[in-house]
N, C-alpha and C. Protein backbone atom coordinates (compact mmCIF):
# COMPACT_ATOMS: atom_id res chain seq x y z
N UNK A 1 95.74 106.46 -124.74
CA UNK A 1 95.47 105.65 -125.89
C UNK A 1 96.73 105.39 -126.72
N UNK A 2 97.49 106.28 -127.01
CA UNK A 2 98.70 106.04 -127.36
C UNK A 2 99.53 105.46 -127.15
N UNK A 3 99.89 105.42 -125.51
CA UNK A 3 100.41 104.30 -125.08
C UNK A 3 100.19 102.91 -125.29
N UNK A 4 99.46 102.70 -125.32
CA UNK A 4 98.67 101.22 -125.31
C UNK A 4 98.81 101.03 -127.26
N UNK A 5 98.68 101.83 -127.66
CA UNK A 5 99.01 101.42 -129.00
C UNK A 5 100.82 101.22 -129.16
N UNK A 6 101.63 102.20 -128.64
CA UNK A 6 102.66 101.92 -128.57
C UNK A 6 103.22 100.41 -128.13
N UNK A 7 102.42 99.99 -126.78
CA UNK A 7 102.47 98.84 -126.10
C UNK A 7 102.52 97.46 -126.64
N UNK A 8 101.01 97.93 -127.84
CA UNK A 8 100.73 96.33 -128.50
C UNK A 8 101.73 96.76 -129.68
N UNK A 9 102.17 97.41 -130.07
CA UNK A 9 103.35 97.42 -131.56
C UNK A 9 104.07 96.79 -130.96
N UNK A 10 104.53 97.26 -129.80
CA UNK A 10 106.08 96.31 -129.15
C UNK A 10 105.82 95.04 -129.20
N UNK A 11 104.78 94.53 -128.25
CA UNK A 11 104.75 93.37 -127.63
C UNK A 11 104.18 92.50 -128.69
N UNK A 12 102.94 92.91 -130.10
CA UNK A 12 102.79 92.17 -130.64
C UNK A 12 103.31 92.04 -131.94
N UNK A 13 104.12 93.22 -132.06
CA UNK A 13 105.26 93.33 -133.74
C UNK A 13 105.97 92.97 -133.24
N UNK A 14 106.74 92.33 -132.48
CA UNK A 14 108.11 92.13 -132.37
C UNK A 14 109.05 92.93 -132.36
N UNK A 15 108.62 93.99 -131.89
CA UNK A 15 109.24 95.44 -132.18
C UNK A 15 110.45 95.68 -130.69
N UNK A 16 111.55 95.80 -131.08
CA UNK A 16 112.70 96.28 -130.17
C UNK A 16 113.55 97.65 -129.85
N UNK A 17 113.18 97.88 -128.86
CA UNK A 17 114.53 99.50 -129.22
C UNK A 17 115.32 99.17 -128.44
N UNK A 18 115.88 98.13 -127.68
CA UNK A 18 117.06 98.31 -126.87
C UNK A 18 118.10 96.57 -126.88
N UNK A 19 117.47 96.63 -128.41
CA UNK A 19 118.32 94.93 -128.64
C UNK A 19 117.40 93.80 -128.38
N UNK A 20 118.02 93.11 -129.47
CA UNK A 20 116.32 91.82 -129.12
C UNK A 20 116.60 90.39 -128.47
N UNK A 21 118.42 90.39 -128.55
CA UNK A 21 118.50 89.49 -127.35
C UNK A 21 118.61 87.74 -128.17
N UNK A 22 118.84 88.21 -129.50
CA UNK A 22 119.39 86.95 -130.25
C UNK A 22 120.52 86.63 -131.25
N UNK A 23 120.48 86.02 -131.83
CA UNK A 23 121.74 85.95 -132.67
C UNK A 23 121.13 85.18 -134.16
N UNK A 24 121.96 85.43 -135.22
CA UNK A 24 121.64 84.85 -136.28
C UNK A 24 122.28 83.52 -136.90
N UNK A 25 121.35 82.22 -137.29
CA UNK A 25 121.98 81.23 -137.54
C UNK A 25 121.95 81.31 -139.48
N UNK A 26 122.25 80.45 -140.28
CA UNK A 26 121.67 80.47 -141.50
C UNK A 26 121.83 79.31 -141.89
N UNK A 27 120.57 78.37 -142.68
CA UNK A 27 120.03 77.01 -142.98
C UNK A 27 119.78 77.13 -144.18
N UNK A 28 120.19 76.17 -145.06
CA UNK A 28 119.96 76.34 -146.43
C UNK A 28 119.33 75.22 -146.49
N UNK A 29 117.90 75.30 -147.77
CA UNK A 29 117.19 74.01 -148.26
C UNK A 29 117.11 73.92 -149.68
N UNK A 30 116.47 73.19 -150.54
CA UNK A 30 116.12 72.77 -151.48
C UNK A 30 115.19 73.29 -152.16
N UNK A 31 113.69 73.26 -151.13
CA UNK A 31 112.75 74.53 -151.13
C UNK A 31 112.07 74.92 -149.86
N UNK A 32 111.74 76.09 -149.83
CA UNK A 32 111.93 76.47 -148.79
C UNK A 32 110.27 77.11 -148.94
N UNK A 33 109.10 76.57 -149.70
CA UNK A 33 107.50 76.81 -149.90
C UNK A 33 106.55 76.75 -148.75
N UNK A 34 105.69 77.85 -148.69
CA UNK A 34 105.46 77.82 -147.69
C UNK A 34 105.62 78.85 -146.61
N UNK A 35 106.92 78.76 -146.37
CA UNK A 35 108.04 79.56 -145.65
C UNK A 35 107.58 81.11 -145.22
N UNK A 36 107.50 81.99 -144.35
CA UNK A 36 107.20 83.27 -144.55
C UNK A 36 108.51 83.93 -143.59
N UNK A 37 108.88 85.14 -143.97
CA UNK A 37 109.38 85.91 -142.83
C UNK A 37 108.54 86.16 -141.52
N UNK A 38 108.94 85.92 -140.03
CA UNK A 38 108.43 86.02 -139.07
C UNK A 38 107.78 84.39 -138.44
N UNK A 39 107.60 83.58 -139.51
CA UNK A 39 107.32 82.40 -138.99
C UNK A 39 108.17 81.93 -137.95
N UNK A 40 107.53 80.85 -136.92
CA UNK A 40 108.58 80.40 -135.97
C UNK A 40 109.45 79.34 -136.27
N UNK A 41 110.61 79.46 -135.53
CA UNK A 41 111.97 78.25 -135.36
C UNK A 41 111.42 77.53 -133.69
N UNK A 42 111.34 76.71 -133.76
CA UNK A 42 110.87 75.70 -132.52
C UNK A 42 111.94 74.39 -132.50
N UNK A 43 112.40 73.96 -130.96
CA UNK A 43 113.10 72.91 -130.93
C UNK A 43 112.55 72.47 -129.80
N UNK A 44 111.98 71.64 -129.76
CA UNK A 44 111.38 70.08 -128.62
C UNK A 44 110.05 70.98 -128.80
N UNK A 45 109.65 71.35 -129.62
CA UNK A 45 107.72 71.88 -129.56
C UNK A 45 107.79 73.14 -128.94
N UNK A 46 109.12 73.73 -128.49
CA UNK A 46 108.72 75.38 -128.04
C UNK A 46 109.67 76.07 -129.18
N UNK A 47 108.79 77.94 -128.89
CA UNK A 47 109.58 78.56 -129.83
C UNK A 47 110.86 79.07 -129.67
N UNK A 48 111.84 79.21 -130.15
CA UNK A 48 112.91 79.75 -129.59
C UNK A 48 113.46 80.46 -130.64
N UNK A 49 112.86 80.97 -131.93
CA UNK A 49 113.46 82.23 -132.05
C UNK A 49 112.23 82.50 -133.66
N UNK A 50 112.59 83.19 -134.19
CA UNK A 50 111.92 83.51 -135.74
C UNK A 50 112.66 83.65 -136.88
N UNK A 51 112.28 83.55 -138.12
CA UNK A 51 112.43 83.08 -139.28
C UNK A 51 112.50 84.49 -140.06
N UNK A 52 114.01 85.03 -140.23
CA UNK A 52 114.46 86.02 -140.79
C UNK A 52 114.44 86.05 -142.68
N UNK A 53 114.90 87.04 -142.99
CA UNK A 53 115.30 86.66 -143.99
C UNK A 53 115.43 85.62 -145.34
N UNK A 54 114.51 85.68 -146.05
CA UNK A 54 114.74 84.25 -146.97
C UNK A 54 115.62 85.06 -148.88
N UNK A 55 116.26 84.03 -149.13
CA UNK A 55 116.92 84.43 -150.28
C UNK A 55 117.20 82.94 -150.95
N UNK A 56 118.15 83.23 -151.86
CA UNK A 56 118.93 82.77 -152.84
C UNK A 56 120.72 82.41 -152.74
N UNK A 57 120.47 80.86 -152.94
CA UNK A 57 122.10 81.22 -153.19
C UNK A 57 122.24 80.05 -154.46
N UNK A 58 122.61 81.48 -155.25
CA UNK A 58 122.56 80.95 -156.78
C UNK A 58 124.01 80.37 -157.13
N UNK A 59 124.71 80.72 -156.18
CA UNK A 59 126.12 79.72 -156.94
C UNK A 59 125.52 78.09 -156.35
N UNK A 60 124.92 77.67 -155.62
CA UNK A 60 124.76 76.51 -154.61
C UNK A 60 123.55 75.83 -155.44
N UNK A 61 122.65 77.18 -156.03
CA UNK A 61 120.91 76.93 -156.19
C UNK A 61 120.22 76.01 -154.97
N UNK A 62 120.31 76.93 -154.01
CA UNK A 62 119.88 76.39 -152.35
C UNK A 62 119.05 77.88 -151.95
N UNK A 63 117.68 77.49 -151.11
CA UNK A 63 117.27 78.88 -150.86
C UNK A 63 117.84 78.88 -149.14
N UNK A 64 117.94 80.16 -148.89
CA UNK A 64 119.44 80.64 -147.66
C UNK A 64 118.25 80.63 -146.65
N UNK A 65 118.02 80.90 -145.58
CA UNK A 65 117.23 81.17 -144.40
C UNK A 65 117.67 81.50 -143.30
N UNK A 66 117.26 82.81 -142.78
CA UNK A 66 118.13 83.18 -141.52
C UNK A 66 116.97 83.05 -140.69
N UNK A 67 117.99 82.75 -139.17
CA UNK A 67 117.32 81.96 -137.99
C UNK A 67 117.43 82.72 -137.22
N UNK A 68 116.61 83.78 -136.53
CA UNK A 68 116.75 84.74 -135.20
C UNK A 68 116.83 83.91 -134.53
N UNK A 69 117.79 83.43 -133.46
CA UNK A 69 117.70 82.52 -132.40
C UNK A 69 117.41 83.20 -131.19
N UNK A 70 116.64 83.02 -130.28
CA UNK A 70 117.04 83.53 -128.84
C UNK A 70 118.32 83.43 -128.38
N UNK A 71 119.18 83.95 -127.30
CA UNK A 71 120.73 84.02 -127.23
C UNK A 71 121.05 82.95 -126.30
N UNK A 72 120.03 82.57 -125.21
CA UNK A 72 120.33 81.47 -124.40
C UNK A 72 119.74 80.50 -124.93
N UNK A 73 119.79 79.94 -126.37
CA UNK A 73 119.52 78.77 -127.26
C UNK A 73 120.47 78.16 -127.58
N UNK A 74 121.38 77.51 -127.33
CA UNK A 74 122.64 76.40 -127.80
C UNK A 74 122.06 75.70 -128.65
N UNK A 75 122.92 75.89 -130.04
CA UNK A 75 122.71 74.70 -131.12
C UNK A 75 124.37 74.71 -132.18
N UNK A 76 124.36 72.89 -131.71
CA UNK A 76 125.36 72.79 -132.20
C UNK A 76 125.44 72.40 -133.58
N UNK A 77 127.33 71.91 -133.98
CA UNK A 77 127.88 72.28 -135.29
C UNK A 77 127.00 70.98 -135.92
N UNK A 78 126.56 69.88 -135.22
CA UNK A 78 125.96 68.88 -135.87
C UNK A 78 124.02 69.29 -135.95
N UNK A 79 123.74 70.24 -135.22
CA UNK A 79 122.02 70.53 -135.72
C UNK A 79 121.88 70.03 -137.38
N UNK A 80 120.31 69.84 -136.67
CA UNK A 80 119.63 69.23 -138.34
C UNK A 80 118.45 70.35 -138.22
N UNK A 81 118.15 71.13 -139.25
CA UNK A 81 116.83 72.07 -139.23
C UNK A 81 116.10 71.33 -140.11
N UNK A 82 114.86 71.34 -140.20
CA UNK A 82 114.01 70.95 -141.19
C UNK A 82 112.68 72.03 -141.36
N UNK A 83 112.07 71.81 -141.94
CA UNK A 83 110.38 72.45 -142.56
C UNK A 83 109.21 71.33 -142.42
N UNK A 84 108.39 72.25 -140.74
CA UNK A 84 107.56 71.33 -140.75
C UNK A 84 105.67 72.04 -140.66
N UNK A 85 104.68 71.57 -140.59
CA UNK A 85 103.48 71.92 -141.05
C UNK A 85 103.26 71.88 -139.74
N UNK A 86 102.26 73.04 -139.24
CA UNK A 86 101.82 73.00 -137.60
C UNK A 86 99.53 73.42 -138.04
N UNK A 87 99.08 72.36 -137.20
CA UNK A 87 97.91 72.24 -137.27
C UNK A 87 96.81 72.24 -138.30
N UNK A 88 95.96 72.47 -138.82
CA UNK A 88 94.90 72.11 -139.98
C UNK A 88 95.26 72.81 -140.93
N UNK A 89 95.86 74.32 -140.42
CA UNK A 89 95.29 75.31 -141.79
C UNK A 89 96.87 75.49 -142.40
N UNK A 90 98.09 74.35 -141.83
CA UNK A 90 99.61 73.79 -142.73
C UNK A 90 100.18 75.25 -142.30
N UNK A 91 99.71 76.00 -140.94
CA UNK A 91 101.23 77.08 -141.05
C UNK A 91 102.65 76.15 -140.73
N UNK A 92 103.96 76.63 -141.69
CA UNK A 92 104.77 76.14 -141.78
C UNK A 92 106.07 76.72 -140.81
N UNK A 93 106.68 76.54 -140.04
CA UNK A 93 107.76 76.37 -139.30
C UNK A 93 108.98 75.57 -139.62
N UNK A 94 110.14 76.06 -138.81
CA UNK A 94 111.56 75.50 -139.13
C UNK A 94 111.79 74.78 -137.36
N UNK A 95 111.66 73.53 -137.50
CA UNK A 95 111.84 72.76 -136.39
C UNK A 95 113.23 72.51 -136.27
N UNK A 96 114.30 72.72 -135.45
CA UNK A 96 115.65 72.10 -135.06
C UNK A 96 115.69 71.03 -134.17
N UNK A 97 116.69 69.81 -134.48
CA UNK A 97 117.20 69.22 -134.05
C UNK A 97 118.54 69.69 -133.42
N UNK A 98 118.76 69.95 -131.80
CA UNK A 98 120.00 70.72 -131.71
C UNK A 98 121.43 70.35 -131.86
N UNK A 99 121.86 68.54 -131.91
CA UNK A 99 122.28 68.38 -132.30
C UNK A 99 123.39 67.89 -130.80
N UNK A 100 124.37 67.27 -131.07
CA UNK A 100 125.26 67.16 -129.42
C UNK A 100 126.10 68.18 -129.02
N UNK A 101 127.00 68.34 -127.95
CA UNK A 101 128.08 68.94 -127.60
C UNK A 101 128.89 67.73 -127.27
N UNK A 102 129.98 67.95 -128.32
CA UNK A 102 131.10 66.72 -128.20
C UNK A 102 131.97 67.01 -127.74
N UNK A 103 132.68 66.05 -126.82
CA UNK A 103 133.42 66.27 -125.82
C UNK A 103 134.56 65.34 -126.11
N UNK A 104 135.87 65.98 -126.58
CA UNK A 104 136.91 65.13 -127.09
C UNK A 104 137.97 64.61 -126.44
C-alpha cells in the first residue's frame, strides 16, 4: 500500500528525486489573473512544461513568471508567451509562440 501511495505522489505531484529534466524560462506581464503555480505552459496545443513561480517586479511594476520548460523544448530569443483560457470552467494557461531560429 505504501508503495502505490509513494507511486501516485510521484507520478501525480510532480514529484522528482533524481532531476526533473527542465530548465527555467521567465515572462513578464501586465497581469498575470487567474494564473496559478503548477498550471500548464503549452506550445502548438501540447504541454511542454509548468508554471513556476509567480512574483513581482516592482522596479518594472510587471508580474515575473517562471516557466519550467521541458529540456528538449527550443524556444527562441524572439518567443511571444501569452495567457490563455482552456475549456468552460476558464482554467488559465501560458501558451508560447516559439518564435524562429535565425540564421545569419
Amino acid at each position: 500500500g505504501l508503495v502505490c501511495v509513494a507511486y501516485m505522489t510521484v507520478t501525480l505531484g510532480d514529484v522528482s528525486f533524481f532531476g526533473d529534466g527542465s530548465y527555467v524560462l521567465h515572462a513578464r506581464f501586465t497581469t498575470v489573473s487567474g494564473l496559478r503555480e503548477g498550471n500548464s505552459v503549452r506550445m502548438f496545443g501540447l504541454d511542454i512544461g509548468r508554471i513556476g513561480k509567480l512574483g513581482l517586479d516592482q522596479k518594472d511594476q510587471l508580474a515575473n513568471v517562471e516557466l519550467k520548460l521541458n529540456k528538449d523544448v527550443k524556444v527562441y530569443g524572439d518567443a511571444v508567451a501569452s495567457i490563455k483560457s482552456a475549456g468552460l470552467i476558464g482554467d488559465r494557461f501560458i501558451s508560447i509562440d516559439p518564435g524562429e531560429l535565425r540564421k545569419f
